[in-house]
PDB file of N, CA and C in Angstrom:
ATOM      1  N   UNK A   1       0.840  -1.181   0.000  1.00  0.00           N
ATOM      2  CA  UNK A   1       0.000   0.000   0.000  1.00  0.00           C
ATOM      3  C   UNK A   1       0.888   1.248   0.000  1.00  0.00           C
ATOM      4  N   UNK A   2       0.284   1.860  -1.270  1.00  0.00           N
ATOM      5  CA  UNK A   2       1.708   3.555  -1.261  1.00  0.00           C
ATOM      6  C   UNK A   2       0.992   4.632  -0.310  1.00  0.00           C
ATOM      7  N   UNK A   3       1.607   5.427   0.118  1.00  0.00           N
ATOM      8  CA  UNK A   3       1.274   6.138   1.160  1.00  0.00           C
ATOM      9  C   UNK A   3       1.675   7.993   0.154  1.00  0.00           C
ATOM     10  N   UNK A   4       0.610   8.173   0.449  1.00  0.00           N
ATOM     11  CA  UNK A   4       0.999  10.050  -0.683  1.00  0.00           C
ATOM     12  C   UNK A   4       1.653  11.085   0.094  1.00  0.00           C
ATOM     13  N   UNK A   5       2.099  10.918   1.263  1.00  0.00           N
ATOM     14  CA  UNK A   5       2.944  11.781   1.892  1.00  0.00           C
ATOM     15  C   UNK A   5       2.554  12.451   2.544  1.00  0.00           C
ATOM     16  N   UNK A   6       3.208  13.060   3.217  1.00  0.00           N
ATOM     17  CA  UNK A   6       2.723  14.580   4.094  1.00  0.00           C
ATOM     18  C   UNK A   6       2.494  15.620   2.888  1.00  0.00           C
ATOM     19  N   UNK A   7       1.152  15.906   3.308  1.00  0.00           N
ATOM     20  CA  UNK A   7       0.982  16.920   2.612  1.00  0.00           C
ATOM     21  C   UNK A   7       1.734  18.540   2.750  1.00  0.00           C
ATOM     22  N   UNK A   8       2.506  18.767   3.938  1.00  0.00           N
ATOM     23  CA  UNK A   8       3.240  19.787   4.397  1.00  0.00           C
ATOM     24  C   UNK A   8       4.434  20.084   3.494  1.00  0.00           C
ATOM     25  N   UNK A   9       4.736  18.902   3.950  1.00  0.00           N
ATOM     26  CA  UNK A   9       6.237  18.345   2.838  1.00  0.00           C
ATOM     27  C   UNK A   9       6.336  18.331   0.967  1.00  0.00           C
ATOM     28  N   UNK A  10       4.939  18.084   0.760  1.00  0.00           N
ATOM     29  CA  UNK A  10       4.581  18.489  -0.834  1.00  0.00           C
ATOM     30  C   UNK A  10       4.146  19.978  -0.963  1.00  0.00           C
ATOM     31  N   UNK A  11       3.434  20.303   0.358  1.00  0.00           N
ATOM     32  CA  UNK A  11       3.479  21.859  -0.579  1.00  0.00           C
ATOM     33  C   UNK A  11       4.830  22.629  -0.461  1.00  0.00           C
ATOM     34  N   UNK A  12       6.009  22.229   0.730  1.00  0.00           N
ATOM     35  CA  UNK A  12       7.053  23.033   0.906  1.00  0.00           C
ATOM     36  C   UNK A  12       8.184  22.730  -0.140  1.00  0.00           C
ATOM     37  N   UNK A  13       8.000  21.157  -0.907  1.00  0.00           N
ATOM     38  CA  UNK A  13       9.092  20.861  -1.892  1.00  0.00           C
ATOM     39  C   UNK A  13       8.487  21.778  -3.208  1.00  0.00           C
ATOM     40  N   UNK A  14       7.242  21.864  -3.448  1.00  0.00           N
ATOM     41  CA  UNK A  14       6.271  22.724  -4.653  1.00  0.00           C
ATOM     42  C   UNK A  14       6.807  23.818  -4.212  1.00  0.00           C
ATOM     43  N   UNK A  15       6.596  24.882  -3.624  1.00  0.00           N
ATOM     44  CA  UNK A  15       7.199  25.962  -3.069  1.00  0.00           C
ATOM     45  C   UNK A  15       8.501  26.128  -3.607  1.00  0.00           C
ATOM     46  N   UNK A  16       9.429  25.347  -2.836  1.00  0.00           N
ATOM     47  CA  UNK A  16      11.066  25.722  -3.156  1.00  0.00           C
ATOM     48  C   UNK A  16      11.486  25.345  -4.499  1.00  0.00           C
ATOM     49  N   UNK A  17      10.634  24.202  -4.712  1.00  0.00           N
ATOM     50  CA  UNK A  17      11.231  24.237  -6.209  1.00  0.00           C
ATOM     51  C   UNK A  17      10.262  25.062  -7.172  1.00  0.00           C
ATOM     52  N   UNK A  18       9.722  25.507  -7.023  1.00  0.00           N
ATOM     53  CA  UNK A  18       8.679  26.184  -7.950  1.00  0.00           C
ATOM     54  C   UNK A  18       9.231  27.982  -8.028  1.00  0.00           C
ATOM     55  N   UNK A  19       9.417  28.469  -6.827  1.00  0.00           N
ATOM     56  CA  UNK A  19      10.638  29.614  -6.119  1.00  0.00           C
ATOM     57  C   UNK A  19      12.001  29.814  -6.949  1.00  0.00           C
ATOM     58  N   UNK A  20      12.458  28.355  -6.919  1.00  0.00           N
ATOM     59  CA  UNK A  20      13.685  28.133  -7.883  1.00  0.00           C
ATOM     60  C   UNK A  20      13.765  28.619  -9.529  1.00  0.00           C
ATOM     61  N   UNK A  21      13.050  27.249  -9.698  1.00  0.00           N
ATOM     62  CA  UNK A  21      12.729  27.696 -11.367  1.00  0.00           C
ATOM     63  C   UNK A  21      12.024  29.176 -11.934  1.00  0.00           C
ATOM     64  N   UNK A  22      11.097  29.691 -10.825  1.00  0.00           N
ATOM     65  CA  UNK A  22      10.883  31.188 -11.364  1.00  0.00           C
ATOM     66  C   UNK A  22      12.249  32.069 -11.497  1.00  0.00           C
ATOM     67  N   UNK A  23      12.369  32.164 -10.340  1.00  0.00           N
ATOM     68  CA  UNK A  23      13.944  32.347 -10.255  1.00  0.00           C
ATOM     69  C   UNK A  23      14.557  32.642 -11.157  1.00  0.00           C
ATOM     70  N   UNK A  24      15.037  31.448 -12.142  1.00  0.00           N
ATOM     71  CA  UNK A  24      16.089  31.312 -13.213  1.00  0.00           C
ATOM     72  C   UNK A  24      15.008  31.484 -14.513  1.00  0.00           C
ATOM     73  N   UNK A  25      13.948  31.451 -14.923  1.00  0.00           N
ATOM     74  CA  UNK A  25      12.968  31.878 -15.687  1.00  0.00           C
ATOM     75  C   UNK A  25      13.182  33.600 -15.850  1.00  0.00           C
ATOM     76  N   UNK A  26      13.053  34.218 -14.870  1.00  0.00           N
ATOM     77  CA  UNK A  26      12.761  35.832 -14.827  1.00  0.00           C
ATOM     78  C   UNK A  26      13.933  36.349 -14.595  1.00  0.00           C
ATOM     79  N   UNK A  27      15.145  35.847 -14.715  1.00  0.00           N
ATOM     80  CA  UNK A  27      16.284  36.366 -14.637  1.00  0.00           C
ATOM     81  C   UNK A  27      16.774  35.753 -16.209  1.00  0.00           C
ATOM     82  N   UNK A  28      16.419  34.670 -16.737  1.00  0.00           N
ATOM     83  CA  UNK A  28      16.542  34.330 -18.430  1.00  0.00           C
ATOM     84  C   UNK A  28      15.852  35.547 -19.238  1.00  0.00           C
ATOM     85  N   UNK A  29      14.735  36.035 -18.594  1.00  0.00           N
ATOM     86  CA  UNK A  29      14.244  36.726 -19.568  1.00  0.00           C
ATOM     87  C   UNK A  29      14.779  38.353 -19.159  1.00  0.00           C
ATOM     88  N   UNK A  30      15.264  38.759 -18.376  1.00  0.00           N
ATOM     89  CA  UNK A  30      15.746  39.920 -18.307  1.00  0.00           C
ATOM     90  C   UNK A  30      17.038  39.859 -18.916  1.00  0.00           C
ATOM     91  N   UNK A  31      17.424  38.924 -19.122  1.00  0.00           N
ATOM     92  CA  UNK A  31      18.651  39.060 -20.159  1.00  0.00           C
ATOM     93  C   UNK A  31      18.664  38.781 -21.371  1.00  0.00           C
ATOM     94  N   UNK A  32      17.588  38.206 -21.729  1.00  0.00           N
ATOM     95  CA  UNK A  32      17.276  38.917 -23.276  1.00  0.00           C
ATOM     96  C   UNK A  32      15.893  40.037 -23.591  1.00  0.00           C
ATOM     97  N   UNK A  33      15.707  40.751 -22.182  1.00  0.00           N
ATOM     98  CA  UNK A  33      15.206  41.900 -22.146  1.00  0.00           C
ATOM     99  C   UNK A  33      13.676  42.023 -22.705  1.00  0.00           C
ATOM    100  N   UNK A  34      12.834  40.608 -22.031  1.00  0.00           N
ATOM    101  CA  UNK A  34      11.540  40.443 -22.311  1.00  0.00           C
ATOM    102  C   UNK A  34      11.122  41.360 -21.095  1.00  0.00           C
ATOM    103  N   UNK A  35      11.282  40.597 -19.817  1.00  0.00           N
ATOM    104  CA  UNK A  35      10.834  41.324 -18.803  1.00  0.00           C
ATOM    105  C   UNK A  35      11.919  41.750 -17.893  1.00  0.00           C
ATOM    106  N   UNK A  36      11.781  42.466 -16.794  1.00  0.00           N
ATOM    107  CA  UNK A  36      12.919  42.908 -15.724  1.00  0.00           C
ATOM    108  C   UNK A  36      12.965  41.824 -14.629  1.00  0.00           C
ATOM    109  N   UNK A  37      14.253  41.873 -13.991  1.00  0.00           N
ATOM    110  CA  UNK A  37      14.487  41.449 -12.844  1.00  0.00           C
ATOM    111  C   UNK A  37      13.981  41.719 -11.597  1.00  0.00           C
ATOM    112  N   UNK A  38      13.310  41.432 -11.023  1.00  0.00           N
ATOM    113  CA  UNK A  38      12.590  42.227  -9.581  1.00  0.00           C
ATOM    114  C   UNK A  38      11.692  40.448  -8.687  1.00  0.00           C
ATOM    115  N   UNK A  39      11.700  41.085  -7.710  1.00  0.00           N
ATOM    116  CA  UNK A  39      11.292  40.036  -7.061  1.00  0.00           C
ATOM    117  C   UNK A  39       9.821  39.810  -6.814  1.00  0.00           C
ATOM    118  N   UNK A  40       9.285  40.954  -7.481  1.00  0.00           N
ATOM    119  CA  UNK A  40       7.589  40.427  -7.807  1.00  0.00           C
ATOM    120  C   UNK A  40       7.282  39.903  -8.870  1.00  0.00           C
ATOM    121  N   UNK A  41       8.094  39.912  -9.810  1.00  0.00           N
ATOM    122  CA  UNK A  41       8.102  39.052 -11.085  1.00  0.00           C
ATOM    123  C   UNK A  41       8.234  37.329 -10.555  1.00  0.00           C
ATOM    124  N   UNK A  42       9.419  37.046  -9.824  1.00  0.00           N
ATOM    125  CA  UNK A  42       9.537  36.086  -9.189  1.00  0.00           C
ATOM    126  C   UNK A  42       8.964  35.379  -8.221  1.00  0.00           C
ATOM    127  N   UNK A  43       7.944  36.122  -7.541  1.00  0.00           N
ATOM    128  CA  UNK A  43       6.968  35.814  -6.797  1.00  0.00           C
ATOM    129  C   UNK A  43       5.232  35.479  -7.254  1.00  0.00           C
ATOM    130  N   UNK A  44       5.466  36.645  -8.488  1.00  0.00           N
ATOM    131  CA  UNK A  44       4.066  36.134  -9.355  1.00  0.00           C
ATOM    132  C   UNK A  44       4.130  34.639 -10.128  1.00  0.00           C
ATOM    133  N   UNK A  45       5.309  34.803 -10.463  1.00  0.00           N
ATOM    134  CA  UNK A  45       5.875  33.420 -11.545  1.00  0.00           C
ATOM    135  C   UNK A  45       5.831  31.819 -10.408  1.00  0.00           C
ATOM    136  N   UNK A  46       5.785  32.015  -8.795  1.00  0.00           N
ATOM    137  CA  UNK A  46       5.981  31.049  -7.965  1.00  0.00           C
ATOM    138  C   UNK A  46       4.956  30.791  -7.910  1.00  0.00           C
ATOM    139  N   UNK A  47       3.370  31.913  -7.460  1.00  0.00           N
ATOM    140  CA  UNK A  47       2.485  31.497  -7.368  1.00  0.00           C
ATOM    141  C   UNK A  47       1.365  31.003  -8.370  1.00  0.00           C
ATOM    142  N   UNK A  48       1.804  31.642  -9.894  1.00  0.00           N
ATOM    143  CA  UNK A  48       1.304  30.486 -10.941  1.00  0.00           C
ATOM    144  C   UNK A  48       1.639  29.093 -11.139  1.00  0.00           C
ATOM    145  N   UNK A  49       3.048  29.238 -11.001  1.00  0.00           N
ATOM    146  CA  UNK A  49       3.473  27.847 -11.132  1.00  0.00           C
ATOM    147  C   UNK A  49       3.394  26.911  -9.596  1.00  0.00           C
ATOM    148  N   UNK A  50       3.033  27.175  -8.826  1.00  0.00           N
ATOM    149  CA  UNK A  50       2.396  26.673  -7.397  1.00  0.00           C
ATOM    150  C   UNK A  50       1.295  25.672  -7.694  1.00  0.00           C
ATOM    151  N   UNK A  51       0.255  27.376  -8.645  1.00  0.00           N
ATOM    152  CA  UNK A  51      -1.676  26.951  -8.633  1.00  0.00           C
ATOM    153  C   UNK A  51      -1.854  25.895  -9.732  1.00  0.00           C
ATOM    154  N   UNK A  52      -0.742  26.115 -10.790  1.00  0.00           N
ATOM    155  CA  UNK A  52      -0.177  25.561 -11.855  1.00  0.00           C
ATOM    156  C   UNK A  52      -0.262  23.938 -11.397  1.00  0.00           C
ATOM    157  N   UNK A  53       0.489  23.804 -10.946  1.00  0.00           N
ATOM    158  CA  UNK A  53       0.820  22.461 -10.330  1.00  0.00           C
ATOM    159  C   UNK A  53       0.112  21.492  -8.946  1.00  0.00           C
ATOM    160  N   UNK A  54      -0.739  22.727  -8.798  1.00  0.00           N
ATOM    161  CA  UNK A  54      -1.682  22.205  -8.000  1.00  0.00           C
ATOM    162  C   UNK A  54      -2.862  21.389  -8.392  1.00  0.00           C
ATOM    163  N   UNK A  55      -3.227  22.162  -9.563  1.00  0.00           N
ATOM    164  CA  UNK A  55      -4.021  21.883 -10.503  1.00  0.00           C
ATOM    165  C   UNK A  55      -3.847  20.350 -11.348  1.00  0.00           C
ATOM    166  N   UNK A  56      -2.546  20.290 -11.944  1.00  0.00           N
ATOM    167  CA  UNK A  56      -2.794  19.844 -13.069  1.00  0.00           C
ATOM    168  C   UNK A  56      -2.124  18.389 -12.397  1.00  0.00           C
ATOM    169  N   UNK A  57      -1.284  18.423 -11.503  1.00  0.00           N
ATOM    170  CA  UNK A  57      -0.595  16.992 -10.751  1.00  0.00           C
ATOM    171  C   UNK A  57      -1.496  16.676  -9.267  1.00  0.00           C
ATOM    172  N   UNK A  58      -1.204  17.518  -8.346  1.00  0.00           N
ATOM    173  CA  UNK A  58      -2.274  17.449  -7.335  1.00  0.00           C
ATOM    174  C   UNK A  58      -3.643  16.353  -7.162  1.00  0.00           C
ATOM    175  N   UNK A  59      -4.509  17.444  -8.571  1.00  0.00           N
ATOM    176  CA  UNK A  59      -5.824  16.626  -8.096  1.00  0.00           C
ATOM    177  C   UNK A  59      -6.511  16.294  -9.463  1.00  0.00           C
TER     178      UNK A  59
END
């Protein structure tokens, strides 16, 4: 019988890695000068890709 985990532990690994990859996403694109570097870019980009993944793996 598989056991689905702590759910604490899946939203905090979604989080950091989701944190991450915006991260290096919005700093790719400020260097070829789509969008700027700033940390609300990086924070909007965490919480799509959060709801993103909540959505589509989650449930």
């Amino acid at each position: 019988m598989a056991s689905d985990g702590d759910p604490r532990v899946l939203f905090l690994m979604n989080l950091v890695l989701s944190f991450a990859f915006s991260a290096v996403v919005v700093w790719g694109f400020s260097v070829i000068n789509v969008a700027p570097f700033d940390w609300t870019n990086v924070a909007l980009a965490t919480v799509f890709l959060m709801v993103a993944t909540y959505l589509l793996v989650l449930r």
